[in-house]
N, C-alpha and C. Protein backbone atom coordinates (compact mmCIF):
# COMPACT_ATOMS: atom_id res chain seq x y z
N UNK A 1 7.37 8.39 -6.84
CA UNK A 1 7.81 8.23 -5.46
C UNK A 1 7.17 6.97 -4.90
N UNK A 2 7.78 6.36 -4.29
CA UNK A 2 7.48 5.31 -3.66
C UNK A 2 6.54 5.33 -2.39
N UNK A 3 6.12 4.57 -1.03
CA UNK A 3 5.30 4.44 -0.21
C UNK A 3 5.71 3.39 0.53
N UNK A 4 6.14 3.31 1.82
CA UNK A 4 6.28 2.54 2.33
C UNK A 4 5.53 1.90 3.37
N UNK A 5 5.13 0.85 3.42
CA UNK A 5 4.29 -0.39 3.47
C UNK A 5 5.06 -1.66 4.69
N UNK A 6 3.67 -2.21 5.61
CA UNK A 6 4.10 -3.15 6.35
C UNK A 6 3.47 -3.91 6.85
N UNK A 7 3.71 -5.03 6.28
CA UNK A 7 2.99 -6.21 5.41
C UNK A 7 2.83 -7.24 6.89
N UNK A 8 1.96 -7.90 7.47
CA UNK A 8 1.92 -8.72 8.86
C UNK A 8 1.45 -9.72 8.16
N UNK A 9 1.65 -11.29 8.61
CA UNK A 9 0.91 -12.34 8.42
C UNK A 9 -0.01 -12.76 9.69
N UNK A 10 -0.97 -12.80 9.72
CA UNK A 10 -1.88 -13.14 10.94
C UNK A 10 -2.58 -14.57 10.89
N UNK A 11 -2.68 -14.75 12.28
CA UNK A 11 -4.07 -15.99 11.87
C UNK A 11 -5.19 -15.57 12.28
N UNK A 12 -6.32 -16.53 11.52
CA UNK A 12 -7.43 -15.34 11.61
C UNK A 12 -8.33 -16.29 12.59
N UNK A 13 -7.97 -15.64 13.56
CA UNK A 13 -8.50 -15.57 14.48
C UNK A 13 -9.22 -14.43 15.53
N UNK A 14 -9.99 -14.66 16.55
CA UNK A 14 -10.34 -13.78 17.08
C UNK A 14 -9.84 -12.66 17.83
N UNK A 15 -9.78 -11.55 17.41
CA UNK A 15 -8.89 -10.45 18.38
C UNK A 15 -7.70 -10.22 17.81
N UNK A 16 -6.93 -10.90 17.10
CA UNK A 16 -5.87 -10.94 16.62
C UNK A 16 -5.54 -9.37 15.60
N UNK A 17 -6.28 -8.60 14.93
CA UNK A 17 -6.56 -7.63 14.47
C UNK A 17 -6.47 -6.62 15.69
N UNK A 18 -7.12 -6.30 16.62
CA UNK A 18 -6.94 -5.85 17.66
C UNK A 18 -5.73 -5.74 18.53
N UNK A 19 -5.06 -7.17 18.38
CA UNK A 19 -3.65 -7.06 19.13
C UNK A 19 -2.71 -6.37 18.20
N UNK A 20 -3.48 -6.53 16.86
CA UNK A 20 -2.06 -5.95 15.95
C UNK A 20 -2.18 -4.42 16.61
N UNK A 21 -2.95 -3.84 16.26
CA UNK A 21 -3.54 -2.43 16.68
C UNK A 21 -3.56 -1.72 18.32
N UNK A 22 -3.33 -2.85 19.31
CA UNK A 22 -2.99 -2.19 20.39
C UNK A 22 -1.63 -2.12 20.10
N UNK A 23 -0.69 -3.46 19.51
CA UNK A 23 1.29 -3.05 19.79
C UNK A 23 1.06 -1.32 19.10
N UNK A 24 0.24 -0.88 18.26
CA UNK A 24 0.73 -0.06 17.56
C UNK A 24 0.52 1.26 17.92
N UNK A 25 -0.72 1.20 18.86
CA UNK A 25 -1.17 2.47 19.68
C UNK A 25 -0.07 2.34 20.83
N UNK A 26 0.41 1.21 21.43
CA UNK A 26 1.34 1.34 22.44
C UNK A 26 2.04 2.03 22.39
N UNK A 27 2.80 1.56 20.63
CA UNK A 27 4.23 2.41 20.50
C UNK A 27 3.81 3.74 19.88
N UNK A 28 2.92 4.23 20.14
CA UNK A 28 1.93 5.92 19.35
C UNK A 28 2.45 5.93 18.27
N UNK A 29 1.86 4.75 17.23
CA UNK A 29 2.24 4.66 16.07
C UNK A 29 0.61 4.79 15.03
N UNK A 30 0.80 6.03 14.62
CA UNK A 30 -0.90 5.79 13.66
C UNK A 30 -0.86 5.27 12.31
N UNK A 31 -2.25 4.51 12.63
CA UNK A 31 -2.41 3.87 11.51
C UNK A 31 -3.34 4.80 10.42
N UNK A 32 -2.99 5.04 9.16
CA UNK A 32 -3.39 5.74 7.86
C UNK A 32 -3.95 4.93 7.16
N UNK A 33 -3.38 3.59 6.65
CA UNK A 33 -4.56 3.14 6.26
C UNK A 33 -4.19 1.59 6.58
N UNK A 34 -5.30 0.63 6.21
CA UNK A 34 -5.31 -0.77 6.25
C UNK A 34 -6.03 -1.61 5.11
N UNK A 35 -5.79 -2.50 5.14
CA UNK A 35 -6.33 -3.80 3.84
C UNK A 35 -5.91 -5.46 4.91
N UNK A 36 -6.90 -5.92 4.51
CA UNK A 36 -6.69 -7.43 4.71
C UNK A 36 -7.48 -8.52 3.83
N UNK A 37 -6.33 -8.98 3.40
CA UNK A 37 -7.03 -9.80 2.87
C UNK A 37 -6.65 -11.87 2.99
N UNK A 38 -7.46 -12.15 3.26
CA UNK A 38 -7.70 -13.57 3.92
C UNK A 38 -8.21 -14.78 3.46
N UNK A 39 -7.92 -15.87 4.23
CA UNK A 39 -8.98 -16.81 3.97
C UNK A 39 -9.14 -17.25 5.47
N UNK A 40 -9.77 -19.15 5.60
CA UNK A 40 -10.19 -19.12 6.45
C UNK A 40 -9.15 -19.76 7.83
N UNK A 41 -7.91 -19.43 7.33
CA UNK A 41 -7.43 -19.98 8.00
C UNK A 41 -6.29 -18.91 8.58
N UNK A 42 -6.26 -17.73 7.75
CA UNK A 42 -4.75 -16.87 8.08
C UNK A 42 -5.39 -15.59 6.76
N UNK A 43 -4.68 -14.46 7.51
CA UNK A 43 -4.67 -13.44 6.82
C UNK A 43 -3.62 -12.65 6.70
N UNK A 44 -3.25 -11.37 5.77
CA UNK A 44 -2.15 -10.67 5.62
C UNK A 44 -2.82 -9.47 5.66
N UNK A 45 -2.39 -8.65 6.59
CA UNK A 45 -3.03 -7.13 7.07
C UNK A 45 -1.44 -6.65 6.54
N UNK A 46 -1.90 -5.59 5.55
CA UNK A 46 -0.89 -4.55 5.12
C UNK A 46 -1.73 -2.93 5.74
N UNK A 47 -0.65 -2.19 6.28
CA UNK A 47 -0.49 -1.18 7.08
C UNK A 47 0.28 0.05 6.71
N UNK A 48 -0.10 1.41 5.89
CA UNK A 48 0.52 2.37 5.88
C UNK A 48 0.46 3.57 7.47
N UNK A 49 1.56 3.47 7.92
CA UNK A 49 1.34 3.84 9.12
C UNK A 49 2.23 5.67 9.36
N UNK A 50 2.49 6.10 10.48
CA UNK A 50 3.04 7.12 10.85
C UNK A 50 4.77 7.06 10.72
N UNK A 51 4.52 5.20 11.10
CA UNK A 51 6.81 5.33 11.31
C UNK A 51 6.32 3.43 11.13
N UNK A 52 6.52 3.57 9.55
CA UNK A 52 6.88 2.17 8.95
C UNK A 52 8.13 1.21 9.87
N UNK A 53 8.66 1.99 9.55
CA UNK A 53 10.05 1.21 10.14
C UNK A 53 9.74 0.93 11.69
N UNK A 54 9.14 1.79 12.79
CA UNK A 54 9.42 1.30 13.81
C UNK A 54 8.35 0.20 13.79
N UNK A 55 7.21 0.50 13.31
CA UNK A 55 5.93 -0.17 13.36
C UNK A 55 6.36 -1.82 13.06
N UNK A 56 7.45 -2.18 12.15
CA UNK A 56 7.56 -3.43 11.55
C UNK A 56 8.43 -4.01 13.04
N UNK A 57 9.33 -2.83 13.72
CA UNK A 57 10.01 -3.80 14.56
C UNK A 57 9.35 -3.85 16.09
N UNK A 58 8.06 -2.95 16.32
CA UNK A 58 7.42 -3.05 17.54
C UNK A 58 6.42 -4.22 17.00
N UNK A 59 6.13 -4.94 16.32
CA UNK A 59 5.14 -6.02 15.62
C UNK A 59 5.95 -6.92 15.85
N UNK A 60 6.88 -7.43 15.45
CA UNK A 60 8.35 -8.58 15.45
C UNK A 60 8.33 -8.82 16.95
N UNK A 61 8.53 -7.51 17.66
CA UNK A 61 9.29 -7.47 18.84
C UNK A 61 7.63 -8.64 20.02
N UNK A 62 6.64 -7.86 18.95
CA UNK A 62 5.10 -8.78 20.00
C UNK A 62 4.96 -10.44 19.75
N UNK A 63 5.92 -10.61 18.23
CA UNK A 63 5.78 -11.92 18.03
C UNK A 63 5.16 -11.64 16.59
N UNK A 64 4.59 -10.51 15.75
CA UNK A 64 3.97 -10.98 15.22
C UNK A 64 4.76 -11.17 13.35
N UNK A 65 4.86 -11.82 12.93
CA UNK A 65 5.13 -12.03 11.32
C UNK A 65 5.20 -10.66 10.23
N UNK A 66 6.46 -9.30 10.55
CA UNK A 66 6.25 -8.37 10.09
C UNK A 66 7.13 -8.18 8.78
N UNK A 67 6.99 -7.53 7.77
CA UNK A 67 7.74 -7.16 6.61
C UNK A 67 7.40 -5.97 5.92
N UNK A 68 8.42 -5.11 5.57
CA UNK A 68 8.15 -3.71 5.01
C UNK A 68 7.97 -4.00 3.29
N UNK A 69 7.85 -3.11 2.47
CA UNK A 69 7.54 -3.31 1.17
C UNK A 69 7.33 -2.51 0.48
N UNK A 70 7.79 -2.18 -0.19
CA UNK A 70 7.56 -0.62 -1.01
C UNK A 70 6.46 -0.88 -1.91
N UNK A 71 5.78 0.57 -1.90
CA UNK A 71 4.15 1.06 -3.63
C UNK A 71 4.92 2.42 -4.09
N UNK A 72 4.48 2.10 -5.73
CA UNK A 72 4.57 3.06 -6.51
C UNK A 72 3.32 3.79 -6.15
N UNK A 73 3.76 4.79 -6.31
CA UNK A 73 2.22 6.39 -6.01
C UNK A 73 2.17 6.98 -7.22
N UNK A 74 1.24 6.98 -7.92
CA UNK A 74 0.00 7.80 -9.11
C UNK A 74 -0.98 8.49 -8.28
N UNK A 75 -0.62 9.56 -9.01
CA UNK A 75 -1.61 11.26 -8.75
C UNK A 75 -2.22 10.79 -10.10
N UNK A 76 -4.06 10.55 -10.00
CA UNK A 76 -4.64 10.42 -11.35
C UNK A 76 -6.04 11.69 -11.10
N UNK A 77 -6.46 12.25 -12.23
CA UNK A 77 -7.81 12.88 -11.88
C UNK A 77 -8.80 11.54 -11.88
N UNK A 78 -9.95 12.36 -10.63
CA UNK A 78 -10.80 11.58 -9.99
C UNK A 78 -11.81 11.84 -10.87
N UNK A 79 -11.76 10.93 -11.88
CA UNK A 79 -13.15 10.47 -13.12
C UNK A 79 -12.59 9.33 -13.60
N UNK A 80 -14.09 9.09 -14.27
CA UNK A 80 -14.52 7.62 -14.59
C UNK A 80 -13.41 7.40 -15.83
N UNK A 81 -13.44 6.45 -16.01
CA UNK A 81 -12.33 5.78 -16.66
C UNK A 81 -10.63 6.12 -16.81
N UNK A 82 -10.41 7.32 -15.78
CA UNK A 82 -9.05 7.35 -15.32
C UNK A 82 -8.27 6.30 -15.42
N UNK A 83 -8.65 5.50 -14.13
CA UNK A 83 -7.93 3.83 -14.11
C UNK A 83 -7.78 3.13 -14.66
N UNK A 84 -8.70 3.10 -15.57
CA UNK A 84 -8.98 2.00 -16.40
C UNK A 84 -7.73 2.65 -17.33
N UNK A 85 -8.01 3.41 -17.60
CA UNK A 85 -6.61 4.12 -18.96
C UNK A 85 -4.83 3.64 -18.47
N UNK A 86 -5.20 3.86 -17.13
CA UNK A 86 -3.57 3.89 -16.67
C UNK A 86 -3.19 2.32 -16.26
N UNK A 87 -4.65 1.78 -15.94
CA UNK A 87 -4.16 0.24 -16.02
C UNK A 87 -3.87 -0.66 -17.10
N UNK A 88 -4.73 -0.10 -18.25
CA UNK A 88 -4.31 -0.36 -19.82
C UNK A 88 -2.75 -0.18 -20.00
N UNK A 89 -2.55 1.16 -19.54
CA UNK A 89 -0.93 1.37 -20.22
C UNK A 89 0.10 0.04 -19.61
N UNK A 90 -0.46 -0.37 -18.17
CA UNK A 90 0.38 -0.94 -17.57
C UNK A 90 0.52 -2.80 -17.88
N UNK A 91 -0.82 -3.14 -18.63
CA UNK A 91 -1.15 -4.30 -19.20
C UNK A 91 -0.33 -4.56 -20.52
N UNK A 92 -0.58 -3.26 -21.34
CA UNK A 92 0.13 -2.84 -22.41
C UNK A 92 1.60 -3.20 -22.45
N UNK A 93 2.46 -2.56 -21.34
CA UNK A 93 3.54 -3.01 -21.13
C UNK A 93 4.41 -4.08 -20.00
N UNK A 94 3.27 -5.56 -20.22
CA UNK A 94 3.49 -6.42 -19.65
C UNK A 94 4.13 -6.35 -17.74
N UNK A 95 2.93 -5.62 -17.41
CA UNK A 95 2.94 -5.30 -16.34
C UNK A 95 2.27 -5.51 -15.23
N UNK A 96 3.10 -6.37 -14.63
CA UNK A 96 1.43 -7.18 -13.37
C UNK A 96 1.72 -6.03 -11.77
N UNK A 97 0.11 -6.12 -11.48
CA UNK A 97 -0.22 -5.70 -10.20
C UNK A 97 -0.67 -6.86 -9.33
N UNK A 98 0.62 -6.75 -8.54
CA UNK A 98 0.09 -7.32 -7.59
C UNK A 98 -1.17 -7.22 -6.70
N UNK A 99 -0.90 -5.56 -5.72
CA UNK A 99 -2.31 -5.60 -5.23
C UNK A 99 -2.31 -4.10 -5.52
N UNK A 100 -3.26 -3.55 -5.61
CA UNK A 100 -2.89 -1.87 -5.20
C UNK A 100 -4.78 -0.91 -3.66
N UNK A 101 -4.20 -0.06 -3.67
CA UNK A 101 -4.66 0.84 -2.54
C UNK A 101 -5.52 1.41 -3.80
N UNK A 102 -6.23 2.38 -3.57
CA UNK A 102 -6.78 4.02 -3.78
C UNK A 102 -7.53 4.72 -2.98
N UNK A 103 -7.52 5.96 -3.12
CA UNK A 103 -7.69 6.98 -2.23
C UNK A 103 -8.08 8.03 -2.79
N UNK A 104 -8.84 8.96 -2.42
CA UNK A 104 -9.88 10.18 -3.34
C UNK A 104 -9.01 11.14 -1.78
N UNK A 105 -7.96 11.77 -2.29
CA UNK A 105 -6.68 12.89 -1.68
C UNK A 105 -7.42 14.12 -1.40
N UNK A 106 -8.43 14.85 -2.55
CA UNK A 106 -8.81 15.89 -2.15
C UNK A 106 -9.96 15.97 -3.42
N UNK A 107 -10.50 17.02 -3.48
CA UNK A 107 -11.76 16.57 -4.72
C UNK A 107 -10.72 17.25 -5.89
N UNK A 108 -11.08 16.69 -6.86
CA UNK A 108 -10.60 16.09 -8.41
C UNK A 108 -9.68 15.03 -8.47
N UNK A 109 -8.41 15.15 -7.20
CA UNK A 109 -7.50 14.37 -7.20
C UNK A 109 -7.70 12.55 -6.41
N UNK A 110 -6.78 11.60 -6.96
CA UNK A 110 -6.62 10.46 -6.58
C UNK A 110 -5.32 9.95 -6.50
N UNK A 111 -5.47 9.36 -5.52
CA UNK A 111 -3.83 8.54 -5.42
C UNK A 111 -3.94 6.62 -5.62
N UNK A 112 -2.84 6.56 -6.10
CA UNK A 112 -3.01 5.03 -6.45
C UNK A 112 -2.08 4.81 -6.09
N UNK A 113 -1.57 3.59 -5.07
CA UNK A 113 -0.99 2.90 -4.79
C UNK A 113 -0.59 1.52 -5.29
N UNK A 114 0.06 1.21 -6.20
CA UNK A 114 0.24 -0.19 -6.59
C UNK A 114 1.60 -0.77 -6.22
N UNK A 115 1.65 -2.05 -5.57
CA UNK A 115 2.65 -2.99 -5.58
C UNK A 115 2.84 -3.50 -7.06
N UNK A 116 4.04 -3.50 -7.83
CA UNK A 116 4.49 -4.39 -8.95
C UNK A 116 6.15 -4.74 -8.34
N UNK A 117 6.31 -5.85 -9.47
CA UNK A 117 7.78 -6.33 -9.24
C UNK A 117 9.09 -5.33 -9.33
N UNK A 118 8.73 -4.71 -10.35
CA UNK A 118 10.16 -3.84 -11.02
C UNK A 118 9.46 -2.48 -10.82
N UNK A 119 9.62 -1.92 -10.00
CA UNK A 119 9.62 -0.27 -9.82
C UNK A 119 10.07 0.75 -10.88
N UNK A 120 11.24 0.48 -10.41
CA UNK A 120 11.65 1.15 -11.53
C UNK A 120 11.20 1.72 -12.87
N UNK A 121 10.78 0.27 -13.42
CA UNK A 121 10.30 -0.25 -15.37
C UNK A 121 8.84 0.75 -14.69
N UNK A 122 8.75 0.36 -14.09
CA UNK A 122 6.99 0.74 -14.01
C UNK A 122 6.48 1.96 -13.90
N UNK A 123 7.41 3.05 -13.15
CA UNK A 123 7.47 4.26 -13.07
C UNK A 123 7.96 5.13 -14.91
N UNK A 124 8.87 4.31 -15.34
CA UNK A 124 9.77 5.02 -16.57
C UNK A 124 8.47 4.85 -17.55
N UNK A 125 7.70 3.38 -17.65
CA UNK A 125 6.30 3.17 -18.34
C UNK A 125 5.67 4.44 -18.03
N UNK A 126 4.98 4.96 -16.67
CA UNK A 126 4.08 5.35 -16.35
C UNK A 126 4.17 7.11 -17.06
N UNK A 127 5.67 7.39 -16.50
CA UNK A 127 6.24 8.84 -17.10
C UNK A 127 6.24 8.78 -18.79
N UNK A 128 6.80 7.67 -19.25
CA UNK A 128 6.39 7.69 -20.83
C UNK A 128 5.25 7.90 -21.51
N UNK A 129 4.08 7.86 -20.70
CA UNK A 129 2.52 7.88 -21.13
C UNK A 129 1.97 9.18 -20.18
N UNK A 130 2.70 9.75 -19.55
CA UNK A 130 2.43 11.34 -19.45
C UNK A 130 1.47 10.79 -17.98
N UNK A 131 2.09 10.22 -17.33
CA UNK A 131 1.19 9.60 -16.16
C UNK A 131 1.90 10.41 -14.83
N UNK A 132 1.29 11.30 -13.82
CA UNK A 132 2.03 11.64 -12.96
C UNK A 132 2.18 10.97 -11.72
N UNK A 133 3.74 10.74 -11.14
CA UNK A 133 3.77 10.03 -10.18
C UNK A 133 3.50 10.67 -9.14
N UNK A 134 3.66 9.93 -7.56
CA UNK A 134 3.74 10.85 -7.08
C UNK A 134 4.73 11.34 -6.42
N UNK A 135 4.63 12.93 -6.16
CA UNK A 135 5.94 13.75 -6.29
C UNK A 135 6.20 14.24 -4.90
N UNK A 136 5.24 13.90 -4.04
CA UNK A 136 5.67 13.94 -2.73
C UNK A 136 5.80 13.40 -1.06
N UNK A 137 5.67 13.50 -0.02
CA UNK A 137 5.61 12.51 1.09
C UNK A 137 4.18 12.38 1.12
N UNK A 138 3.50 11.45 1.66
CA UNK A 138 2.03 11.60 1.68
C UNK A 138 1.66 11.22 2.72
N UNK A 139 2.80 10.43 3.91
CA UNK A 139 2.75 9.38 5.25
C UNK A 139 3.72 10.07 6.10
């Protein structure tokens, strides 16, 4: 199952993080999780929120640089070298990550979030190696 994602370009500047986050309390939109990653001139804050879709067009609507984006979701058990195994399979079958999330869901369990190009290929990989996706809403 997929995850839907909403991707802002910012400049990094002061407060600017904050304005993203008031449009979003305005429109009583919660934020679940966040990532930014930057340099020194501009950053890209990706946002799993309550209502993707409105969230991308109350951001647009403030001015700010918004885009939605779909993640593949992996249910992995929460031990050591889990990842490492399932990122092997995915190296294995010429498979780039762009960026990915994780998250410790409940104790034993983990969720992984990865952006790749071809969904699809990447999921049929993941089910071929006995990898479970994930199988339900989680946002």
């Amino acid at each position: 199952m997929t995850v839907n994602q909403v991707a802002v370009f910012l400049e990094n500047a002061k407060g600017r993080i904050s304005d993203l986050c008031q449009v979003l309390a305005d429109a009583d939109i919660n934020v679940f999780s966040m990532t930014i990653a930057d340099t020194s001139d501009f950053g890209i804050v990706r946002v799993i929120t309550s209502d993707n879709e409105k969230a991308e067009k109350v951001l647009k609507e403030a001015g700010f640089a918004a885009a939605t984006s779909q993640l593949l979701g992996i249910e992995i058990e929460d031990k050591a070298g889990r990842l490492a195994q399932i990122l092997a399979v995915l190296k294995q079958n010429d498979i780039d990550i762009e960026y990915l999330y994780s998250y410790i869901t409940k104790m034993g369990t983990a969720l992984i979030l990865v952006k790749v190009k071809d969904i699809a290929y990447t999921e049929k990989v993941l089910a071929d190696n006995g990898i479970k996706l994930l199988n339900h809403k989680i946002f």
